[in-house]
N, C-alpha and C. Protein backbone atom coordinates (compact mmCIF):
# COMPACT_ATOMS: atom_id res chain seq x y z
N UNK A 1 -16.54 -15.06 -0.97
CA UNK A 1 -17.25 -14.29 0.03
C UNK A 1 -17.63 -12.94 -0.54
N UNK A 2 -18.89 -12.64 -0.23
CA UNK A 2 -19.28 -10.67 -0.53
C UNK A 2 -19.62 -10.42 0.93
N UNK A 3 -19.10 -9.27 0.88
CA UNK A 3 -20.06 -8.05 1.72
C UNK A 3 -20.63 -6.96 1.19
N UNK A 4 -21.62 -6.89 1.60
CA UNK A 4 -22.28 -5.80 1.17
C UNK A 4 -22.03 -4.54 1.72
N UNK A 5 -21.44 -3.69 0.52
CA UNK A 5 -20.90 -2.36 0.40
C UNK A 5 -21.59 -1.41 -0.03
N UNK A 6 -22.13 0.04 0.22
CA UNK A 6 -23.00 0.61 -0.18
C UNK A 6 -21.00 1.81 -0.66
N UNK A 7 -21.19 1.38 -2.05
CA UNK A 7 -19.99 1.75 -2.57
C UNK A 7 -20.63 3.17 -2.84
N UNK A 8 -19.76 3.91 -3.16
CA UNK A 8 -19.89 5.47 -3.53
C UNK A 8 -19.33 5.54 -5.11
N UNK A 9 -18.68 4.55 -5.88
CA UNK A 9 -18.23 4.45 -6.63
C UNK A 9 -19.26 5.04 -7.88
N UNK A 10 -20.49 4.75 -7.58
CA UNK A 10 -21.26 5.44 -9.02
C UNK A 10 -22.75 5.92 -7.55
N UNK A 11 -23.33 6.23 -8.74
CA UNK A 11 -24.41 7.03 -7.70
C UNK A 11 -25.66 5.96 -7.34
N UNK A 12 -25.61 4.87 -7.80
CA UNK A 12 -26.18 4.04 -7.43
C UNK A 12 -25.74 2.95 -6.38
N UNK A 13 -26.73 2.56 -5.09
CA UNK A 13 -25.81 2.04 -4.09
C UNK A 13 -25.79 0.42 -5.11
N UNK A 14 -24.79 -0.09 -5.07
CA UNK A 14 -24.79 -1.37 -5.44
C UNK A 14 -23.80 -2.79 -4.60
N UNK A 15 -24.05 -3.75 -4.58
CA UNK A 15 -23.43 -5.17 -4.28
C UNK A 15 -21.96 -5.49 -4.87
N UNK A 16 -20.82 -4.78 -4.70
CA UNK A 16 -19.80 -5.42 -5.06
C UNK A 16 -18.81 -6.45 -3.97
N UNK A 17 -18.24 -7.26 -4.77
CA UNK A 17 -17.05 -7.70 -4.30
C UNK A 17 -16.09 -7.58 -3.00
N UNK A 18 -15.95 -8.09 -2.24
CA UNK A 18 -14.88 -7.47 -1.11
C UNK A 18 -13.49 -7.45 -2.40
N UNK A 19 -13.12 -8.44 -2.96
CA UNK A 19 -11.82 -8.24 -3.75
C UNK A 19 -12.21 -7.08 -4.38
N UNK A 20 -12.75 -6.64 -5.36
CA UNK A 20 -12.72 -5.29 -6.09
C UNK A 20 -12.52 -3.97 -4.70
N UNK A 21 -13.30 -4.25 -3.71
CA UNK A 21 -13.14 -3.03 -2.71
C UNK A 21 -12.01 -3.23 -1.82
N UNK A 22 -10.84 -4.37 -2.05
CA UNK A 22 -9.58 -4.38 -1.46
C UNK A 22 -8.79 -3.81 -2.23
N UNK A 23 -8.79 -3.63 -3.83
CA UNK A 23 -8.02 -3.83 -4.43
C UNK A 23 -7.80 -2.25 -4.26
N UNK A 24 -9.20 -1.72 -4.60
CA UNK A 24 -8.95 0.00 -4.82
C UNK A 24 -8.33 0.14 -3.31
N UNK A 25 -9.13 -0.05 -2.05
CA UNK A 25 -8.20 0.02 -0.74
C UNK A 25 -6.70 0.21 -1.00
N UNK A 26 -6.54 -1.18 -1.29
CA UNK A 26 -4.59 -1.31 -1.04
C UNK A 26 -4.15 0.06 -1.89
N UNK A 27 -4.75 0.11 -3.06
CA UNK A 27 -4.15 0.96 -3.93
C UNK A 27 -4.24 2.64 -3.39
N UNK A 28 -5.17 2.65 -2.57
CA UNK A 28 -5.34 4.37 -2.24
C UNK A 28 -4.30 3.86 -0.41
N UNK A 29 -4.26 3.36 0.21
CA UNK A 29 -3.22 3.11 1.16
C UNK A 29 -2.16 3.36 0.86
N UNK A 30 -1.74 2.51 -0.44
CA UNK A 30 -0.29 2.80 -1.11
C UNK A 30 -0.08 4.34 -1.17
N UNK A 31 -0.65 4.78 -2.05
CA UNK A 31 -0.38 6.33 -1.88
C UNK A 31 -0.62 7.37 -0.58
N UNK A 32 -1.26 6.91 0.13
CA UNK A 32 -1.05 7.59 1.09
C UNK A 32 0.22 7.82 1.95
N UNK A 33 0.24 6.11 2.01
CA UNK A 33 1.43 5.77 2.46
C UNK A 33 2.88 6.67 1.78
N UNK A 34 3.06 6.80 0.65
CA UNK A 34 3.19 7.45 -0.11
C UNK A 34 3.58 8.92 0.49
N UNK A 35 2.74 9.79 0.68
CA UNK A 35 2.52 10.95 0.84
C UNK A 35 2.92 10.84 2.40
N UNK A 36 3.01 10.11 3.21
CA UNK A 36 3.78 9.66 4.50
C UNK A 36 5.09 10.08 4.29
N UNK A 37 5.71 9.24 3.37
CA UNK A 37 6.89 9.18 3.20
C UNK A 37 7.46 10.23 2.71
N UNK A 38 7.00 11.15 1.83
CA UNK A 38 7.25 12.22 1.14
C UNK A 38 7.12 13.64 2.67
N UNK A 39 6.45 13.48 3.24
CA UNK A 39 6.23 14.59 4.64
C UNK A 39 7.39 13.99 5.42
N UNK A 40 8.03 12.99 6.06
CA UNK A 40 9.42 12.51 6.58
C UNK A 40 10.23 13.10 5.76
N UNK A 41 10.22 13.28 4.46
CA UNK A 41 11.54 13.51 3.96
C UNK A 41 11.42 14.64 4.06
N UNK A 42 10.29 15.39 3.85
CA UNK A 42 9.96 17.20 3.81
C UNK A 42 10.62 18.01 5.20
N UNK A 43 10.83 17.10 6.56
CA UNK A 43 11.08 16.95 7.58
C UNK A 43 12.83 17.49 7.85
N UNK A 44 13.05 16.79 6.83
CA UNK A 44 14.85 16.79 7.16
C UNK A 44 15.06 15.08 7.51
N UNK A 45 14.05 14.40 8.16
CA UNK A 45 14.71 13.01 8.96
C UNK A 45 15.59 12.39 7.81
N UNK A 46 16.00 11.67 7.90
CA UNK A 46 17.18 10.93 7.49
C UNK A 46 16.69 9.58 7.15
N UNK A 47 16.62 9.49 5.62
CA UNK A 47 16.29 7.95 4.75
C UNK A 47 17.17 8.48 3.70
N UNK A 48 18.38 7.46 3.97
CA UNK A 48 19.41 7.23 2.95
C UNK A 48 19.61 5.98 1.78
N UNK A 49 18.93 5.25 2.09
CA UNK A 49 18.60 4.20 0.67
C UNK A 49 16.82 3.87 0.35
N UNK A 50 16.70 3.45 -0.87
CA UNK A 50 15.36 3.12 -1.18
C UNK A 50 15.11 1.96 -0.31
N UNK A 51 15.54 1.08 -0.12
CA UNK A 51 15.32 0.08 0.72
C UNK A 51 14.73 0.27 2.64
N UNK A 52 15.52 1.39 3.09
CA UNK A 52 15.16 2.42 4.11
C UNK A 52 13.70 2.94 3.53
N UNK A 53 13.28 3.30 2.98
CA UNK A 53 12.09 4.00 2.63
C UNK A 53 10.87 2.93 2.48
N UNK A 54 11.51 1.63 2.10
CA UNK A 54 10.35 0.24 2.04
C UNK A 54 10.46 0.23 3.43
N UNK A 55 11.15 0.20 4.12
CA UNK A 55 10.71 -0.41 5.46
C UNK A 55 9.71 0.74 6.14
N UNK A 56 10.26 1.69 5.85
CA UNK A 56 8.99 3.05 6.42
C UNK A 56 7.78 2.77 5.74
N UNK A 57 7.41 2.40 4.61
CA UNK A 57 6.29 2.09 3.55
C UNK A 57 5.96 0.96 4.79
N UNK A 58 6.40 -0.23 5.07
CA UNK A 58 5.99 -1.54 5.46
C UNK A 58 5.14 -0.94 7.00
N UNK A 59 6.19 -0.35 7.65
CA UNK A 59 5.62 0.24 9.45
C UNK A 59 4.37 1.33 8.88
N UNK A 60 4.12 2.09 8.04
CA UNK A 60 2.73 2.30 7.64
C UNK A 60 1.62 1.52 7.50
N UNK A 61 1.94 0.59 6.10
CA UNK A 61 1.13 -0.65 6.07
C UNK A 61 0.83 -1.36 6.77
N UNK A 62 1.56 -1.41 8.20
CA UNK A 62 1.34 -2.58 8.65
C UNK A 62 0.32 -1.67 9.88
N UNK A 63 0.12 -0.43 10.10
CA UNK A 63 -0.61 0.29 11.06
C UNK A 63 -1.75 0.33 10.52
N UNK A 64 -2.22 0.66 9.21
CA UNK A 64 -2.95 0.77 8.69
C UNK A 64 -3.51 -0.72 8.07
N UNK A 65 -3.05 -1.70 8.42
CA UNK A 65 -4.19 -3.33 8.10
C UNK A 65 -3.99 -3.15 9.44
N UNK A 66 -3.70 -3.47 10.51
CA UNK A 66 -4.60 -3.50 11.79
C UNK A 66 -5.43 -2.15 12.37
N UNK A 67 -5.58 -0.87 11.75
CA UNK A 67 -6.47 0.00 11.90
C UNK A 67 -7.99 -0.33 11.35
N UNK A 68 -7.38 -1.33 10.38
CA UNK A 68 -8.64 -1.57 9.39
C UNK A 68 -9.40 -2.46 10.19
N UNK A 69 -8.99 -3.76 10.74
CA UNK A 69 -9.14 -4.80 11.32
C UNK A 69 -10.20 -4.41 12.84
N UNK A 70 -9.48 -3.45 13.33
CA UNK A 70 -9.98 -2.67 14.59
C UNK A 70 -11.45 -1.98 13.98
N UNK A 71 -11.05 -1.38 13.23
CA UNK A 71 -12.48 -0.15 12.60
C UNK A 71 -14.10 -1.50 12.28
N UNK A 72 -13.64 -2.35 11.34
CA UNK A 72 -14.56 -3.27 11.03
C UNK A 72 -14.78 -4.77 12.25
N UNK A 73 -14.35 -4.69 13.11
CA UNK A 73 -14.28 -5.53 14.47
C UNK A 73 -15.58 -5.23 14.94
N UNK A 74 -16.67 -4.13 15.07
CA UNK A 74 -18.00 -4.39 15.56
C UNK A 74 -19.05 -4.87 14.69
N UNK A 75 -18.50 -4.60 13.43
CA UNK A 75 -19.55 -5.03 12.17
C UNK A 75 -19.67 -5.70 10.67
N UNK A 76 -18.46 -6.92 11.08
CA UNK A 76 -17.97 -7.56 10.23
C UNK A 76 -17.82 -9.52 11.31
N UNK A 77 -18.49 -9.86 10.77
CA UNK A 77 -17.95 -11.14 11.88
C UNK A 77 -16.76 -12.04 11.57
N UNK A 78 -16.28 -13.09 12.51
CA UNK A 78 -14.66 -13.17 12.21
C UNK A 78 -14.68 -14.02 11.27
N UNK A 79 -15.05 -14.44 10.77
CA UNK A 79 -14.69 -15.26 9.63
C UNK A 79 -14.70 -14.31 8.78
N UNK A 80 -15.42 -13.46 8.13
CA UNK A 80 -15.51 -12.84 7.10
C UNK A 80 -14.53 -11.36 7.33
N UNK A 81 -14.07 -11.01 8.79
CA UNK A 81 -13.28 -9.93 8.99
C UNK A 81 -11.68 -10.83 9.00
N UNK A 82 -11.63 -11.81 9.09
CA UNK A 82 -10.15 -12.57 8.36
C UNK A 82 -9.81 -12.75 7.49
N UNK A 83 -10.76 -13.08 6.44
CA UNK A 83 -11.05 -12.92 4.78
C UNK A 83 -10.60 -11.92 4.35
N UNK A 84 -11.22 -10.74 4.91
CA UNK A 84 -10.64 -9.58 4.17
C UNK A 84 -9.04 -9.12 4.54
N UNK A 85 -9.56 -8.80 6.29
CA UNK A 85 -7.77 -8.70 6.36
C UNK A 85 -6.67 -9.74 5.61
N UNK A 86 -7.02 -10.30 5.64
CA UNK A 86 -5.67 -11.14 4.91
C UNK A 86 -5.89 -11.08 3.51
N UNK A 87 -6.73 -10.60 2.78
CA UNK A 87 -6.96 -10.38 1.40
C UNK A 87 -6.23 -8.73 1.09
N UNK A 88 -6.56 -8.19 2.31
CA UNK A 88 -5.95 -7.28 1.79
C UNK A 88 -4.27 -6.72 2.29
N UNK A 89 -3.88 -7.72 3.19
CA UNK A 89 -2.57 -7.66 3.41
C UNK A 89 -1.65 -8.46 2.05
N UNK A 90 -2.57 -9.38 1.82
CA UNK A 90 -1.73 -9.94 0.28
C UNK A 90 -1.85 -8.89 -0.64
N UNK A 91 -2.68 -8.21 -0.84
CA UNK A 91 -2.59 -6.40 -1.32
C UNK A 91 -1.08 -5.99 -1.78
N UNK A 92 -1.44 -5.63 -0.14
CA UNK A 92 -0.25 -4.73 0.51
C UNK A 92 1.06 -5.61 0.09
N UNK A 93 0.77 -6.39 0.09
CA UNK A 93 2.39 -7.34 0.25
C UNK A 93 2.61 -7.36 -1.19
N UNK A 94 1.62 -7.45 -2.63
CA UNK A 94 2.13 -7.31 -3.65
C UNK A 94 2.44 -5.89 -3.90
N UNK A 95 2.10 -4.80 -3.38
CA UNK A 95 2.83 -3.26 -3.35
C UNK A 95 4.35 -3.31 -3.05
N UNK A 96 4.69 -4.10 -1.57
CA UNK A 96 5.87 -3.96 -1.18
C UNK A 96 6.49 -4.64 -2.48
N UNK A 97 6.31 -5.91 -2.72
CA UNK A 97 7.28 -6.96 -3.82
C UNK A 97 7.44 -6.26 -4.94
N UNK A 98 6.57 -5.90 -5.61
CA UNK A 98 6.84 -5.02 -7.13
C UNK A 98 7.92 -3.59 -6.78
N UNK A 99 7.58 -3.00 -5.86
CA UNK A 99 8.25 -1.73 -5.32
C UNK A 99 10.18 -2.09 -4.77
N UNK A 100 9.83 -3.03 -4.18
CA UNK A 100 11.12 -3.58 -3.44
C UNK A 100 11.93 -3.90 -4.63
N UNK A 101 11.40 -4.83 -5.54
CA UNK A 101 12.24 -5.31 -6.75
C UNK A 101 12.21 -4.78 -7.29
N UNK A 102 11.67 -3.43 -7.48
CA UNK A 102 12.22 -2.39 -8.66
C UNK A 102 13.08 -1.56 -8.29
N UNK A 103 13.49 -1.41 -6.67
CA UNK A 103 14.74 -0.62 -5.88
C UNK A 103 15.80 -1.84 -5.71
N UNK A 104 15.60 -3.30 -5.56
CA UNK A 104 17.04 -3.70 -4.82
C UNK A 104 16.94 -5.20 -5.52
N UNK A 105 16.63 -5.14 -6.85
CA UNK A 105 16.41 -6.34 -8.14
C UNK A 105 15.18 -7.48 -7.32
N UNK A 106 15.88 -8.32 -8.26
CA UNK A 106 14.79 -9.97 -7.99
C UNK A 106 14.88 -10.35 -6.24
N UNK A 107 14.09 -11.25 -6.07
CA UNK A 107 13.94 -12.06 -4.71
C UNK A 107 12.29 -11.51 -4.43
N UNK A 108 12.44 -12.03 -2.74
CA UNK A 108 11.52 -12.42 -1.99
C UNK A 108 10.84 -11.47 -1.30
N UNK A 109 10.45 -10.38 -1.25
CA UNK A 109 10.34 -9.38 -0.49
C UNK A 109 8.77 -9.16 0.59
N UNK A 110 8.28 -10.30 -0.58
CA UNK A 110 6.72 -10.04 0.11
C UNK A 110 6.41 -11.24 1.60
N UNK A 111 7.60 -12.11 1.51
CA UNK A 111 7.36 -13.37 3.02
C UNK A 111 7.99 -12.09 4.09
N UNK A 112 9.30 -11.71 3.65
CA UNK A 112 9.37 -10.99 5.19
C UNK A 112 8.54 -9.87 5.34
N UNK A 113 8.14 -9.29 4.42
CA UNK A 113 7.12 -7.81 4.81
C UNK A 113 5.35 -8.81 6.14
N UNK A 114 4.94 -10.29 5.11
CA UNK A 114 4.24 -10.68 6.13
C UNK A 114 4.59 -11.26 7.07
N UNK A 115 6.16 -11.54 7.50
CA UNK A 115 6.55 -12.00 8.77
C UNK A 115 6.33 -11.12 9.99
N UNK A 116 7.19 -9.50 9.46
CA UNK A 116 6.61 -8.30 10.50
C UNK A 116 5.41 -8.20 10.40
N UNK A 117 4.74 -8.08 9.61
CA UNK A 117 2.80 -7.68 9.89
C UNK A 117 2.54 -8.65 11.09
N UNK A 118 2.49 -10.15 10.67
CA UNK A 118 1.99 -10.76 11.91
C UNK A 118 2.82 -10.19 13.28
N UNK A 119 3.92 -9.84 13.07
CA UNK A 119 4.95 -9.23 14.90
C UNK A 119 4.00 -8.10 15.00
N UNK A 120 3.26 -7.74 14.05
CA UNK A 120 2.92 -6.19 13.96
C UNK A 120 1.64 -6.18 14.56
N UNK A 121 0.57 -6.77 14.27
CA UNK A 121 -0.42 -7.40 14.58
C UNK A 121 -0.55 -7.89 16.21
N UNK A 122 0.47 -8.43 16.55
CA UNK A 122 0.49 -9.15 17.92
C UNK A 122 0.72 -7.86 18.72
N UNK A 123 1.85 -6.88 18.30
CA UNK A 123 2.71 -6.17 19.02
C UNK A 123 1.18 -4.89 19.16
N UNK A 124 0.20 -4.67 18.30
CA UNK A 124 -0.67 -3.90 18.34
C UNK A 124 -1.90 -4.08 19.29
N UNK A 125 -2.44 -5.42 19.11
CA UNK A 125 -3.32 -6.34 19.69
C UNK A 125 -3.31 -5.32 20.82
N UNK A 126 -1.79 -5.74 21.54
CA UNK A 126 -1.62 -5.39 23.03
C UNK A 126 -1.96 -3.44 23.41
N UNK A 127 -2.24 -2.84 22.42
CA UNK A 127 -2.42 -1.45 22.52
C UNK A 127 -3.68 -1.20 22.30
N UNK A 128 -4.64 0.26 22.90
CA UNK A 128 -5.75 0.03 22.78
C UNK A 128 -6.13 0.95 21.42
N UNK A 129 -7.48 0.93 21.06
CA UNK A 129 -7.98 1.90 20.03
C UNK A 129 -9.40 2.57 20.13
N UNK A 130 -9.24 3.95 19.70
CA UNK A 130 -10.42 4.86 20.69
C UNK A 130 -11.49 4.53 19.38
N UNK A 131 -12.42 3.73 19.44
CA UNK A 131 -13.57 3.18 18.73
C UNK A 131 -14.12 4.60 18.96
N UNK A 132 -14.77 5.60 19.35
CA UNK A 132 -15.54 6.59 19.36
C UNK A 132 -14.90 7.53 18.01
N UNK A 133 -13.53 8.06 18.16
CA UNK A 133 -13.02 8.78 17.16
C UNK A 133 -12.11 7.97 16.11
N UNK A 134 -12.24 6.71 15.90
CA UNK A 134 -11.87 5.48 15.30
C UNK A 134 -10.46 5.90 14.64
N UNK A 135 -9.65 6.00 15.81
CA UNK A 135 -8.30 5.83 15.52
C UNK A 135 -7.32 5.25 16.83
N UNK A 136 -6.27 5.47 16.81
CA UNK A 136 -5.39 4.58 17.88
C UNK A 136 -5.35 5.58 18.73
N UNK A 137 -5.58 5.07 19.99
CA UNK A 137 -5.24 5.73 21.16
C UNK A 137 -3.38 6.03 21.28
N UNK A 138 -3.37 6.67 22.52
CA UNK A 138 -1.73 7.01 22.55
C UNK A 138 -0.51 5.80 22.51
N UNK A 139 -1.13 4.66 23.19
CA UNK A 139 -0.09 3.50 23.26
C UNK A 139 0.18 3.00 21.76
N UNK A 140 -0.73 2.49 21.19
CA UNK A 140 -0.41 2.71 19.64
C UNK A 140 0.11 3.58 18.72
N UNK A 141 -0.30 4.77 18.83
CA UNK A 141 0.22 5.38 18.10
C UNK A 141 1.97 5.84 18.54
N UNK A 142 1.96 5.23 19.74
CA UNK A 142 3.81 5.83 20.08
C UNK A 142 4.02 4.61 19.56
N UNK A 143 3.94 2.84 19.72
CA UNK A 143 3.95 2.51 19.68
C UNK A 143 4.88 2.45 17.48
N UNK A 144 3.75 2.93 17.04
CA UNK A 144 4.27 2.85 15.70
C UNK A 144 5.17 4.15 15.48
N UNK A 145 4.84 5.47 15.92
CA UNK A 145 6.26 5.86 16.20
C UNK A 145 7.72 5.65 16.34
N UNK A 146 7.36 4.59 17.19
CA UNK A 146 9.04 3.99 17.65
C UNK A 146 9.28 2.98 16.64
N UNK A 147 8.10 2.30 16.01
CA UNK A 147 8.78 1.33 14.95
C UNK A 147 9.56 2.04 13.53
N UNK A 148 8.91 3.47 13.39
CA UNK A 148 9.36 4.51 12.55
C UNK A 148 10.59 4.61 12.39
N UNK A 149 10.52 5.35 13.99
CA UNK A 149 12.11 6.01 14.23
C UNK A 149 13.17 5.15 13.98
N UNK A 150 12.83 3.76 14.45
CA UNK A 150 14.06 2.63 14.27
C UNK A 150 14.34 2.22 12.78
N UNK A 151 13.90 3.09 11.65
CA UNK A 151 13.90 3.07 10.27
C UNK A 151 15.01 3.56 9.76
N UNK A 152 14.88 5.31 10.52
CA UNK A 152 15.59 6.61 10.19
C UNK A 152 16.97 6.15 10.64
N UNK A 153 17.97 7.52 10.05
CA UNK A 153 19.42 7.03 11.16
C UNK A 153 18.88 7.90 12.70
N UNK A 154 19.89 6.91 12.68
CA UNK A 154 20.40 7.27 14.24
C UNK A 154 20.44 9.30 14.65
N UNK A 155 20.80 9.70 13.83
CA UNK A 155 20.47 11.02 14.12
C UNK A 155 19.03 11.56 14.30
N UNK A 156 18.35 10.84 14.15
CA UNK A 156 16.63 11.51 14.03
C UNK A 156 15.82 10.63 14.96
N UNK A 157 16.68 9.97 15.65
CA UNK A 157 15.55 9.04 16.29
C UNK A 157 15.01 9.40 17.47
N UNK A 158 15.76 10.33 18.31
CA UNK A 158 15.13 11.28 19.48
C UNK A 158 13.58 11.93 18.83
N UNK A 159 14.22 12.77 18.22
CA UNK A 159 13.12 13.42 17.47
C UNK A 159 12.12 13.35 16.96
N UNK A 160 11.99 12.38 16.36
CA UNK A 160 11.20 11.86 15.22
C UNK A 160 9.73 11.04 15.59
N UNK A 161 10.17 10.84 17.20
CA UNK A 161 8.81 10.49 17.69
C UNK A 161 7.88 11.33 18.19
N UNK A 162 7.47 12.41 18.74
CA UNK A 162 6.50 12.80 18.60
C UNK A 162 5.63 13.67 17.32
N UNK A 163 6.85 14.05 16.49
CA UNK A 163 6.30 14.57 15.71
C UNK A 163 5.43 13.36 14.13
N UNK A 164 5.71 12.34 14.52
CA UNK A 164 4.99 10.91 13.88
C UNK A 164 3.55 10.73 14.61
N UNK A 165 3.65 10.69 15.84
CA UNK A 165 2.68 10.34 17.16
C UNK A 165 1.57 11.38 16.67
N UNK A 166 2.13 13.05 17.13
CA UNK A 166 1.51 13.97 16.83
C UNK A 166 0.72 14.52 16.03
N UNK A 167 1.81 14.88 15.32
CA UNK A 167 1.64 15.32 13.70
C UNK A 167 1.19 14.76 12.66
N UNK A 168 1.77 13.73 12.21
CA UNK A 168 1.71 12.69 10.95
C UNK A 168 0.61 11.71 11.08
N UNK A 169 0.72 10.62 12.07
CA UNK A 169 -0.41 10.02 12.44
C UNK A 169 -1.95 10.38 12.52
N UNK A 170 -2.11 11.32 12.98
CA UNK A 170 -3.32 11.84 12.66
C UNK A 170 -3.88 12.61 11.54
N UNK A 171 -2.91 13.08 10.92
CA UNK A 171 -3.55 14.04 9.39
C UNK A 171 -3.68 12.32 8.20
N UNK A 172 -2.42 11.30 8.29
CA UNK A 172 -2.76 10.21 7.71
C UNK A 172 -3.77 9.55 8.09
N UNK A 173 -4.33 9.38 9.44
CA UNK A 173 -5.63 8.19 9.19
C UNK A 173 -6.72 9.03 8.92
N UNK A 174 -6.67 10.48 8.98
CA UNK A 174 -7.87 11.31 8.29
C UNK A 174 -7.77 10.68 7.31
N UNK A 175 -6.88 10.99 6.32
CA UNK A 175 -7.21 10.35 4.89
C UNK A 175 -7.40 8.91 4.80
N UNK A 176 -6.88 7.96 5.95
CA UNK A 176 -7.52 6.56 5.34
C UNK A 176 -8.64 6.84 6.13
N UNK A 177 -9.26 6.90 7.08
CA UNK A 177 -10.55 6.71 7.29
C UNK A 177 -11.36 7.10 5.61
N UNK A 178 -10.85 8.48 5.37
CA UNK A 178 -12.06 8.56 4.01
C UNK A 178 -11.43 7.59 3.29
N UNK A 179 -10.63 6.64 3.04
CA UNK A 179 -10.57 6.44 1.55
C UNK A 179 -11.53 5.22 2.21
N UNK A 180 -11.40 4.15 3.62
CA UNK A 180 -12.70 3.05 4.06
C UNK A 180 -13.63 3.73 3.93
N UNK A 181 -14.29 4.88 4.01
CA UNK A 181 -15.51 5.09 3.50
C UNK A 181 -15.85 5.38 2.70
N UNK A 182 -15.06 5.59 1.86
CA UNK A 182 -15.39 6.02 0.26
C UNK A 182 -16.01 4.25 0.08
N UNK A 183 -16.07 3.12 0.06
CA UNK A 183 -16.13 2.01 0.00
C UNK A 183 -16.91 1.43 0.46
N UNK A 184 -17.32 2.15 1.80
CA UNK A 184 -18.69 1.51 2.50
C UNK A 184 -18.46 0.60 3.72
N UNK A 185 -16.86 0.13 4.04
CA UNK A 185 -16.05 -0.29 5.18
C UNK A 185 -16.76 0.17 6.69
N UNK A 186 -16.68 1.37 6.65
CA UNK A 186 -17.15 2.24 7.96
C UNK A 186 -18.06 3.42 7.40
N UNK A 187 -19.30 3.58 8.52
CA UNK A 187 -19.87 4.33 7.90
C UNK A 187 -19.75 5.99 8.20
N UNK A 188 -20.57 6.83 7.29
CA UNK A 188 -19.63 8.07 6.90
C UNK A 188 -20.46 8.61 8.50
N UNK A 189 -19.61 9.79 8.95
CA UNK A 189 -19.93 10.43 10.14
C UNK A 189 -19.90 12.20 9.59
N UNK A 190 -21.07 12.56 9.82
CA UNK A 190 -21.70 13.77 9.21
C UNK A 190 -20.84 14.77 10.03
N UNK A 191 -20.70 15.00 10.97
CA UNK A 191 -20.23 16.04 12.04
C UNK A 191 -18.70 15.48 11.73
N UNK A 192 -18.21 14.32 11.42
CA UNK A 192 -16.62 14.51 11.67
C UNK A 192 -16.44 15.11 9.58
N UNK A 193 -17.06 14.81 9.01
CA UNK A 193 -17.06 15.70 7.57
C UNK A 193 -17.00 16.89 7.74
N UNK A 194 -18.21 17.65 8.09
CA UNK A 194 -18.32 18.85 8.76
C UNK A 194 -16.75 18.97 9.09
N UNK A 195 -16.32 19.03 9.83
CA UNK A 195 -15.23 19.39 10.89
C UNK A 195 -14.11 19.64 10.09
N UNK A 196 -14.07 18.60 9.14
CA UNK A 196 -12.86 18.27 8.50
C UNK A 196 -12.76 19.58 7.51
N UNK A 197 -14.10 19.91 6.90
CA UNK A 197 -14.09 21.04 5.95
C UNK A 197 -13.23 22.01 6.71
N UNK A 198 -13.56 22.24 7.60
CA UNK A 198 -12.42 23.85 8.13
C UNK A 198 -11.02 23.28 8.78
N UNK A 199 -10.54 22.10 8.83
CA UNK A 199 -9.55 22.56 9.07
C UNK A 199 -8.36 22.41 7.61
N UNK A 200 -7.12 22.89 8.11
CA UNK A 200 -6.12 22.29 6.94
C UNK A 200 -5.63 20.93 7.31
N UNK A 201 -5.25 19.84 6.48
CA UNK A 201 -4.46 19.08 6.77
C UNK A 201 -3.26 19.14 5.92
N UNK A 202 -2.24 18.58 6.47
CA UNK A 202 -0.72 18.79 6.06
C UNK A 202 -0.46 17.88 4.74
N UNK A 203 -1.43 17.20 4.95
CA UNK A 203 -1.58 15.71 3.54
C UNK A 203 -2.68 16.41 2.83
N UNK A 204 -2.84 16.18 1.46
CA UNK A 204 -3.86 16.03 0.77
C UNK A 204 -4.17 15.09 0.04
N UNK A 205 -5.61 15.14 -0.04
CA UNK A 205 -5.66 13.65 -1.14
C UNK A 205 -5.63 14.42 -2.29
């Protein structure tokens, strides 16, 4: 399968691959995701093994393939918007497996990371998403909040939800929205660029 991507990758618009434009995806997700994890810890919250920190990596990933799924839902049709999502959750799932087995040795890591995505997926379905400013409305975004908090210990879990909801959630899908449009996924919005120039965000790319 192709879709046609008006990639930003060179200055000429050209016809690539959905696999080549998953691959860079998963890979700029990863780091974001990334830089997620690094602002929790900047926090004080409480992640005491590497294995704790995959599962916070996984409740990212797994917000961010059904953000994706939602964003390309008016202009992708379903056959070809299943293709990708699941092309690029096998992505994601070879991030978790290489990462996982380099914190807690050999095995299986990438069947249960897609066992939760699909709980993740269903459990999202049921929440809505504000298509105008193309991110999750409030039920979602508490929603993955609380899958957060149930990561951390027990000491941070009062806490830890609004400032995910609030705070974190929204300076992160700033940056994935740009990295889908760096790609040609969603198209670029002149006034939310604009906007973005003046403020700070707490993430950088």
């Amino acid at each position: 399968m192709r879709i046609r991507i008006k990639t930003k990758w060179s200055k000429e618009e050209r016809e690539v691959s959905v696999e080549d434009s998953v691959g860079v995806l998963a890979f700029n997700a990863w780091k974001i995701g990334m830089q997620v994890l690094l602002e929790i810890e900047n926090e004080n919250f409480q992640t005491d093994t590497q294995m704790q920190r995959i599962a916070i990596m996984e409740e990212v990933m797994a917000l961010m393939i059904h953000s994706l799924d939602r964003m390309v839902y008016h202009t992708v049709d379903d056959d070809d918007r299943a293709h990708l999502i699941t092309m690029y959750a096998k992505k994601i799932a070879d991030h978790i497996q290489d990462n996982a087995r380099d914190f807690d040795g050999p095995g299986d890591y990438r069947s249960p990371f897609i066992t939760k995505l699909n709980e993740r997926m269903a459990d999202y379905a049921e929440t809505s998403w504000n298509d105008e400013k193309i991110e999750p409305n409030f039920n979602m975004s508490r929603l993955f909040a609380g899958h957060i908090a149930e990561t951390l210990g027990p000491r941070d879990r009062k806490w830890v939800m609004d400032y995910i909801q609030q705070v974190l959630t929204p300076d992160f899908m700033t940056l994935y929205k740009k990295a889908i449009r760096s790609i040609g996924l969603i198209e670029t919005d002149p006034d939310e660029e604009l906007s973005n120039l003046s403020k700070h965000h707490m993430l950088k790319s």
